[in-house]
C-alpha atoms as a PDB file:
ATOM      1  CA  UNK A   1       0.000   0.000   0.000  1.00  0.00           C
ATOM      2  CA  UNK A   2       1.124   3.515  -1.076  1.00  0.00           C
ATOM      3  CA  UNK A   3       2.694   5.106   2.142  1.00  0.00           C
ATOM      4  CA  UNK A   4       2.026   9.111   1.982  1.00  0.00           C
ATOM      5  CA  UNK A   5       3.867  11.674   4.889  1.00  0.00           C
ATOM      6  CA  UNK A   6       1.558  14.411   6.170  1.00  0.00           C
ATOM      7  CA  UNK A   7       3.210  17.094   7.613  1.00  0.00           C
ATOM      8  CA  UNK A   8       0.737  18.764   9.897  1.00  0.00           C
ATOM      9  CA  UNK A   9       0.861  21.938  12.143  1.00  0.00           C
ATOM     10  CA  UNK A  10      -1.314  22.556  15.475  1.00  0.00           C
ATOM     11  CA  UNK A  11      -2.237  26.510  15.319  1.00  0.00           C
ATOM     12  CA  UNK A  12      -2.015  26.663  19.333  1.00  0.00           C
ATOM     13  CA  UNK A  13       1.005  27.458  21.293  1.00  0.00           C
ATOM     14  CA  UNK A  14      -0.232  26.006  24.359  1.00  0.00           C
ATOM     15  CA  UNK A  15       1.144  23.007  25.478  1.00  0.00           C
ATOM     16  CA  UNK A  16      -2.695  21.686  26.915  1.00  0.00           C
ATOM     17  CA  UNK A  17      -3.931  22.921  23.372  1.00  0.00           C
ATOM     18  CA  UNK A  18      -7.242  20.598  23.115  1.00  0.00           C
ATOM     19  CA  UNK A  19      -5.950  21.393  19.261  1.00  0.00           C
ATOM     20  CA  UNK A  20      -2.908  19.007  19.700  1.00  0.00           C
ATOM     21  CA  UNK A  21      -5.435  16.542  21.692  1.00  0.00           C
ATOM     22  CA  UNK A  22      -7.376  16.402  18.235  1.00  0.00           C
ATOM     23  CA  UNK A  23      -4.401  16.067  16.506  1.00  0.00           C
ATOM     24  CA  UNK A  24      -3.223  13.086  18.219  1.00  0.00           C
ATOM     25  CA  UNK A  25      -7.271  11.616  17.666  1.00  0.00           C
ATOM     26  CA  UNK A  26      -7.061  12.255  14.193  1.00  0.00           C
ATOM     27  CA  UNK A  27      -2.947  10.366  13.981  1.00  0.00           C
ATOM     28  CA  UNK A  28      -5.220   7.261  15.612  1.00  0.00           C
ATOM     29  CA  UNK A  29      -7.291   7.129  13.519  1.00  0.00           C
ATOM     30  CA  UNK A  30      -6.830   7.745   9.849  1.00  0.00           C
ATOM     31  CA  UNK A  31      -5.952   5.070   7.690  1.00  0.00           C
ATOM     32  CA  UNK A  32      -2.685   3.390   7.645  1.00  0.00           C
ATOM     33  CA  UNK A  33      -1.215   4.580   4.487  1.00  0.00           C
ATOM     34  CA  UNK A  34      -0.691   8.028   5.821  1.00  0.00           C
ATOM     35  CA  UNK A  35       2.173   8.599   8.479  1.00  0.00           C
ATOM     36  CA  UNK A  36       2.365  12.044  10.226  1.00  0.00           C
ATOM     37  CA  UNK A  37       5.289  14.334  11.124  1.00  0.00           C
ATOM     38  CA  UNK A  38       4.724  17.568  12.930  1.00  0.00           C
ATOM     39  CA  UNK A  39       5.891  20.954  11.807  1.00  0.00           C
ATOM     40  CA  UNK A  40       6.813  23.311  14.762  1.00  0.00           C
ATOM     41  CA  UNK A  41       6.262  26.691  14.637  1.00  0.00           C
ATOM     42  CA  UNK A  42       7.051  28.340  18.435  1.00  0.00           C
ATOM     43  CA  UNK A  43      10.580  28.975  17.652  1.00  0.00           C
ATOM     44  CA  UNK A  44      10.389  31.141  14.445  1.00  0.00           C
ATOM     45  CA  UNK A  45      10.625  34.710  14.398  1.00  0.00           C
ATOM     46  CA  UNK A  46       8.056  37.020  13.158  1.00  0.00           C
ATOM     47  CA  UNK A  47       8.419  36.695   9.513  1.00  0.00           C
ATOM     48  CA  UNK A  48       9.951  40.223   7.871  1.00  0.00           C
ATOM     49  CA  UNK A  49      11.112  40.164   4.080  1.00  0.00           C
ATOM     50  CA  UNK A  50      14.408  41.229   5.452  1.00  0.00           C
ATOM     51  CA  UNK A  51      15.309  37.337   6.111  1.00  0.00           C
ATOM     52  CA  UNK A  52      14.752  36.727   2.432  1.00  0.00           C
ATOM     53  CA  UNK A  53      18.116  37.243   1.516  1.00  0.00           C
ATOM     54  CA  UNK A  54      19.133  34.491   4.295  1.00  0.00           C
ATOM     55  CA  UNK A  55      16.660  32.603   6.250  1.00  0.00           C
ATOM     56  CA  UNK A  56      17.896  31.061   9.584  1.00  0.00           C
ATOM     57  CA  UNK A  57      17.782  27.640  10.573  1.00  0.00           C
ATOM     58  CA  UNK A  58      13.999  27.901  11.563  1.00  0.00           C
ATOM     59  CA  UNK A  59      12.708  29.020   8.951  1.00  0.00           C
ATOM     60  CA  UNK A  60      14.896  27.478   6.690  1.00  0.00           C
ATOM     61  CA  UNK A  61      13.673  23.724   8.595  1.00  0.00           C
ATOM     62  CA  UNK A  62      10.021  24.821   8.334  1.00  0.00           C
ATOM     63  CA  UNK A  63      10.336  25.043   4.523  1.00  0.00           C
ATOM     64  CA  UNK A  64      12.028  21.645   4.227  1.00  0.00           C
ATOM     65  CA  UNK A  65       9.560  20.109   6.333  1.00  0.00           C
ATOM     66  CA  UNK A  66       6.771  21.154   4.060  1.00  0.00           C
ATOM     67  CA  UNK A  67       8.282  20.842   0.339  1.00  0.00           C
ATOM     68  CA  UNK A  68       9.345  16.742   1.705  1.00  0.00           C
ATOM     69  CA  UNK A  69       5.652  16.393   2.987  1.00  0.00           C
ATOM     70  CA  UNK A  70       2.834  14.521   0.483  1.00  0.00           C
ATOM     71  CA  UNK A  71       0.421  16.914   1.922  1.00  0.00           C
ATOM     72  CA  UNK A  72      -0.379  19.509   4.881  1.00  0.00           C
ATOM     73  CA  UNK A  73      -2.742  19.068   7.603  1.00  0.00           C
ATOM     74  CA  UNK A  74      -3.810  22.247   9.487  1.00  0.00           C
ATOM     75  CA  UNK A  75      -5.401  21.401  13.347  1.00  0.00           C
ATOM     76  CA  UNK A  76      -6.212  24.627  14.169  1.00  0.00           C
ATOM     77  CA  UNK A  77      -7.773  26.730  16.918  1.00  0.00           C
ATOM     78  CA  UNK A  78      -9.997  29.951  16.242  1.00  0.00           C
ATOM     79  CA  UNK A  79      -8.672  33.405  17.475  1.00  0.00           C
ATOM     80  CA  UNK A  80     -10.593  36.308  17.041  1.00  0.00           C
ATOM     81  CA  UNK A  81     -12.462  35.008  14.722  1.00  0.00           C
ATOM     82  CA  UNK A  82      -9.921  34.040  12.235  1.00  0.00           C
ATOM     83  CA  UNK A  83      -6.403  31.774  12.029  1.00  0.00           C
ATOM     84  CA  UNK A  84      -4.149  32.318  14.981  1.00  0.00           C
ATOM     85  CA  UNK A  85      -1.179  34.705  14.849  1.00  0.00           C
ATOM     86  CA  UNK A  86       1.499  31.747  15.286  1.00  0.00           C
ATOM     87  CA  UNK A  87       0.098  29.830  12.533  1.00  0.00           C
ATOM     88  CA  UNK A  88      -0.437  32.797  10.077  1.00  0.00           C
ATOM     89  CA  UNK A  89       3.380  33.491  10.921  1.00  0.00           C
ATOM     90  CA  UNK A  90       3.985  30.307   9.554  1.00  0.00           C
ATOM     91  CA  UNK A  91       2.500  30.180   6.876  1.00  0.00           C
ATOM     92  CA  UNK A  92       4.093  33.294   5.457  1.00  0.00           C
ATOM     93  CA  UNK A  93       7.353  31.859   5.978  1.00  0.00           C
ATOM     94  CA  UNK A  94       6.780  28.716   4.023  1.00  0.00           C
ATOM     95  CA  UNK A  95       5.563  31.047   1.153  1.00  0.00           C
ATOM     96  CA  UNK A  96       8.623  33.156   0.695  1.00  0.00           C
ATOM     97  CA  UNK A  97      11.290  34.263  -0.588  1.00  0.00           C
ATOM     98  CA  UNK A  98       8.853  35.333  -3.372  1.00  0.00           C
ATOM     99  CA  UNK A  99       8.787  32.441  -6.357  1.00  0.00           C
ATOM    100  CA  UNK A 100       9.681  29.381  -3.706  1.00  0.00           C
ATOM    101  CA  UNK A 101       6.020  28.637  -2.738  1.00  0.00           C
ATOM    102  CA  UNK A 102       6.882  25.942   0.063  1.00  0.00           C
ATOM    103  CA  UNK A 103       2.863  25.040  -0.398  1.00  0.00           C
ATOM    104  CA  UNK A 104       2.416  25.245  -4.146  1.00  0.00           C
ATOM    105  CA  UNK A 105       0.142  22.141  -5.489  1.00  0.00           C
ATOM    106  CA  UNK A 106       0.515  20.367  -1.271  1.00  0.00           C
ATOM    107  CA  UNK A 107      -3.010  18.553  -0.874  1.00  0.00           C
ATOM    108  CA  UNK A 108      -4.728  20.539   2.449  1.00  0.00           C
ATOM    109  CA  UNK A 109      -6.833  19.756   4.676  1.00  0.00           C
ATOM    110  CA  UNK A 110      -8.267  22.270   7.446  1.00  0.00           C
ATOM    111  CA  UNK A 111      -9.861  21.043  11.243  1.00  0.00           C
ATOM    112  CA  UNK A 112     -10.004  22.187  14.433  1.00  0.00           C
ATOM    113  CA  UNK A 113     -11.666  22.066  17.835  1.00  0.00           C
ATOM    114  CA  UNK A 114     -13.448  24.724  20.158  1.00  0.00           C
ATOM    115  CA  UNK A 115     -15.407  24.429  22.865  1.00  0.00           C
ATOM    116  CA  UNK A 116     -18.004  27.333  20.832  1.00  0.00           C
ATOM    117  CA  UNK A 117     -20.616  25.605  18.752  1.00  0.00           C
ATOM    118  CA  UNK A 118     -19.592  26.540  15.549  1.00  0.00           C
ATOM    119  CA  UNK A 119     -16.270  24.957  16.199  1.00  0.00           C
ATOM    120  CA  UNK A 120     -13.697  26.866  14.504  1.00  0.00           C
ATOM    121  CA  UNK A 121     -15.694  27.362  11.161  1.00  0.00           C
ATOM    122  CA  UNK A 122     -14.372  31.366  10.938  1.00  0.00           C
ATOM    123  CA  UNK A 123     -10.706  30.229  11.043  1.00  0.00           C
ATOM    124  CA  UNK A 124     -11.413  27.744   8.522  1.00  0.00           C
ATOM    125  CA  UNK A 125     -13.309  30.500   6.132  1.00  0.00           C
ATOM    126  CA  UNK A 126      -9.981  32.754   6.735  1.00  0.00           C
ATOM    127  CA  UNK A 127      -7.519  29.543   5.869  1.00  0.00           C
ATOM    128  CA  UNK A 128      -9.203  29.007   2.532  1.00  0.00           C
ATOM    129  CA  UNK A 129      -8.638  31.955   1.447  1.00  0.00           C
ATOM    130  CA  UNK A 130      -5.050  32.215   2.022  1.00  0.00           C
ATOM    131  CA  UNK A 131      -4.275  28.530   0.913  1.00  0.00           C
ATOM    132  CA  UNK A 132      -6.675  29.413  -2.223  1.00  0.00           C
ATOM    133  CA  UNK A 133      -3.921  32.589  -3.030  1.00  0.00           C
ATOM    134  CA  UNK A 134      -0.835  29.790  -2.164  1.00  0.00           C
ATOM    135  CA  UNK A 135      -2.117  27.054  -4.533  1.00  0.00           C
ATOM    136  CA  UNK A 136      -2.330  24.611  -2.309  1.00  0.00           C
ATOM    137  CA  UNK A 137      -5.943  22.422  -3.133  1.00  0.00           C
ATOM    138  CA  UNK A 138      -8.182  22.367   0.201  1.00  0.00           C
ATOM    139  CA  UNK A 139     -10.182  19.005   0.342  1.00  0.00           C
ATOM    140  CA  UNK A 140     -13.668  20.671   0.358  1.00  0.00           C
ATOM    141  CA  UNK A 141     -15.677  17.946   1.845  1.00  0.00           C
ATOM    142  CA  UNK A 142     -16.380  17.225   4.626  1.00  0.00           C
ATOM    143  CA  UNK A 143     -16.354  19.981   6.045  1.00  0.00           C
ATOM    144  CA  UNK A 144     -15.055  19.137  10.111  1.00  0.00           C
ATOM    145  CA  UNK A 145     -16.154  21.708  13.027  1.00  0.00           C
ATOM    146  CA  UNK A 146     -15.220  19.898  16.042  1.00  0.00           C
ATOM    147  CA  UNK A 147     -17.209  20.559  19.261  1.00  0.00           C
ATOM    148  CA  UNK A 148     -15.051  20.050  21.756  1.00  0.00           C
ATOM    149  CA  UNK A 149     -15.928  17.979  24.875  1.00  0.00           C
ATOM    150  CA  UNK A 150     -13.307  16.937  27.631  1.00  0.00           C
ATOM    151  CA  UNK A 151     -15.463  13.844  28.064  1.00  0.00           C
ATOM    152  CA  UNK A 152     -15.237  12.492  24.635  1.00  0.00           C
ATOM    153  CA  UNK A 153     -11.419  12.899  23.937  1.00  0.00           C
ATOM    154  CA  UNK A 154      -8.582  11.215  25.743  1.00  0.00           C
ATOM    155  CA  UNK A 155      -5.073  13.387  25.272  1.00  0.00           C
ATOM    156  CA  UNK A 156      -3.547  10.244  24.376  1.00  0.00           C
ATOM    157  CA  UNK A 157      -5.545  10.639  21.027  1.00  0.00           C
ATOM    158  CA  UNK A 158      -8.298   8.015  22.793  1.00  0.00           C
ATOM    159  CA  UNK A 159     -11.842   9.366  21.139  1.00  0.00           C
ATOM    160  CA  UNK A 160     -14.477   8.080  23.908  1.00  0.00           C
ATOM    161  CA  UNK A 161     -17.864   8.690  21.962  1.00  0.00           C
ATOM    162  CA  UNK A 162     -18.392   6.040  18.819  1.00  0.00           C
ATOM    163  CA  UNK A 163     -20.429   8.727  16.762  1.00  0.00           C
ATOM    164  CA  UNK A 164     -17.314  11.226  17.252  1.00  0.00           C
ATOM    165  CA  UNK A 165     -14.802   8.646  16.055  1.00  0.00           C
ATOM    166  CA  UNK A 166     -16.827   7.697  13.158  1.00  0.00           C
ATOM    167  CA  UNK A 167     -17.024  10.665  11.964  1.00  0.00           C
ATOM    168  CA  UNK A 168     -12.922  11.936  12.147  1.00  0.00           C
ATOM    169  CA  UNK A 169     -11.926   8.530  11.104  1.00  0.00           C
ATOM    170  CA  UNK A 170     -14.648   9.455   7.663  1.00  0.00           C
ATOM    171  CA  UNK A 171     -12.803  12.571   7.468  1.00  0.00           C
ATOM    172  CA  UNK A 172      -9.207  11.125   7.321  1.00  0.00           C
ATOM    173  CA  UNK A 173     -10.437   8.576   5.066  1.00  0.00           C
ATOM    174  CA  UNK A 174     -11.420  11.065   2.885  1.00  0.00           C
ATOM    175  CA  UNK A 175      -8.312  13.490   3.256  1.00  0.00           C
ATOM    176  CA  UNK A 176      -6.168  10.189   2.406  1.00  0.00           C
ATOM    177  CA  UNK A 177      -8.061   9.729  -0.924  1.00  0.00           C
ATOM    178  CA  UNK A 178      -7.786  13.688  -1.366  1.00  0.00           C
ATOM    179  CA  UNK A 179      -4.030  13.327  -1.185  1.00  0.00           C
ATOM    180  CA  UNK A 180      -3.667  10.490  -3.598  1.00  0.00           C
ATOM    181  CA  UNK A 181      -5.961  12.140  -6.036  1.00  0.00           C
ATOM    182  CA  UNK A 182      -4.096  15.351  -5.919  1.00  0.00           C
ATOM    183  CA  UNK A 183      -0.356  13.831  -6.236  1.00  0.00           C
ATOM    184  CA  UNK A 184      -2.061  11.664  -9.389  1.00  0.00           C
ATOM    185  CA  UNK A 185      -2.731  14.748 -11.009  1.00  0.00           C
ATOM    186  CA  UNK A 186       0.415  16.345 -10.319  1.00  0.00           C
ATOM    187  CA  UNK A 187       2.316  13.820 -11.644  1.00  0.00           C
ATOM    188  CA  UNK A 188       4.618  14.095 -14.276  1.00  0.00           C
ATOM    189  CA  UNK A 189       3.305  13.562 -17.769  1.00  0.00           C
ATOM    190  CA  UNK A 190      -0.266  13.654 -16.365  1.00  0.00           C
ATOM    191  CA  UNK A 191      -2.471  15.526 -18.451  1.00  0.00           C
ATOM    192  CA  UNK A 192      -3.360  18.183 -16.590  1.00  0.00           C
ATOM    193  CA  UNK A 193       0.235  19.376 -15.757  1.00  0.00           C
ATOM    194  CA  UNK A 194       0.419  22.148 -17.888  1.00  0.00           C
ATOM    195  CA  UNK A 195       2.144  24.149 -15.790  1.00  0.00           C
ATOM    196  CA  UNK A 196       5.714  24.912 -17.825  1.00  0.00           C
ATOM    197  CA  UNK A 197       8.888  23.476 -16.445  1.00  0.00           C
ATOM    198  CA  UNK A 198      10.662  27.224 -15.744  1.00  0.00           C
ATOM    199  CA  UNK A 199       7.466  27.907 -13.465  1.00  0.00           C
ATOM    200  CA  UNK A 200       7.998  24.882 -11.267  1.00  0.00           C
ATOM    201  CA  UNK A 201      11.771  25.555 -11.135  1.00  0.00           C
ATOM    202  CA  UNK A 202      10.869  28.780  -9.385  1.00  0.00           C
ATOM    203  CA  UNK A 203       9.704  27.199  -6.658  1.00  0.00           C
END
């Protein structure tokens, strides 16, 4: 079976982030050709174009981490109504220097937890709009606003209620066959990869 790496970032800086407790759910439970790899964000500076001319180590890691992943998985909180700072930091670090897109054609996904009812679904609005501007294909559906409940989730990644797992273990299902659909197409010699050879040297 095809083995794909998903690099994924939690959005929260707090170490009992119930963001990294759905993280480690979701690593439990999606299917078994997917392995996962973390990609830290607490230690890089606050992105300024003045690095471009030489990143440090950080950021210079944070790009590697994403360009050698199959795909990107965002587990994200919801600040303010939109992503969190840290994350958004991130982000613009993998996308520059300008012309070395770190997320350019990297299969997405977007979830995260809150203890609100609409469980992050503002953050995720905000995140598909920058990924949309990055290139980086968002699997649409389903859609995953995770109500969160102390009761239901172990932090060892246990998920307690049956209805709950069900549905995150649909969800990576689905993200796995996003992934393998996505790296199909981008594939060289596939039909739809019209995009010339100088363009993807850029990056």
């Amino acid at each position: 079976m095809a083995q794909y790496k998903i690099g994924y970032f939690v959005g929260s800086l707090a170490s009992g982030s119930i963001n990294r407790v759905l993280a480690n759910a979701l690593i439990k439970l999606a299917p078994e050709e997917l392995e996962f790899a973390e990609i830290p964000i607490k230690d890089l500076p606050l992105y300024s174009y003045d690095y471009d001319a030489d990143f440090p180590p950080e950021g210079r890691a944070l790009k590697e981490a994403i360009e050698t992943a199959d795909g990107i998985l965002f587990v994200s909180p919801e600040y303010n109504r939109s992503i969190p700072g840290a994350l958004k930091n991130a982000i613009d670090w993998g996308s520059r220097p300008w012309g070395t897109n770190s997320f350019a054609r990297k299969p997405t996904g977007i979830i995260g937890a809150s203890p609100g009812s609409i469980g992050t679904a503002v953050m995720q609005s905000s995140m598909r709009a920058v990924l949309s501007f990055l290139d980086a294909p968002q699997l649409n559906a389903p859609e995953a606003y995770v109500k969160y409940d102390p009761a239901v989730f172990g932090d060892d990644g246990e998920v307690k209620d049956e209805s709950t797992a069900k549905f995150l273990r649909h969800y990576m299902d689905e993200y796995a066959a996003f992934v393998a659909r996505v790296l199909a197409a981008n594939a060289p010699g596939h039909i739809g990869d019209l995009e010339p050879d100088s363009a993807k040297l850029s990056r």
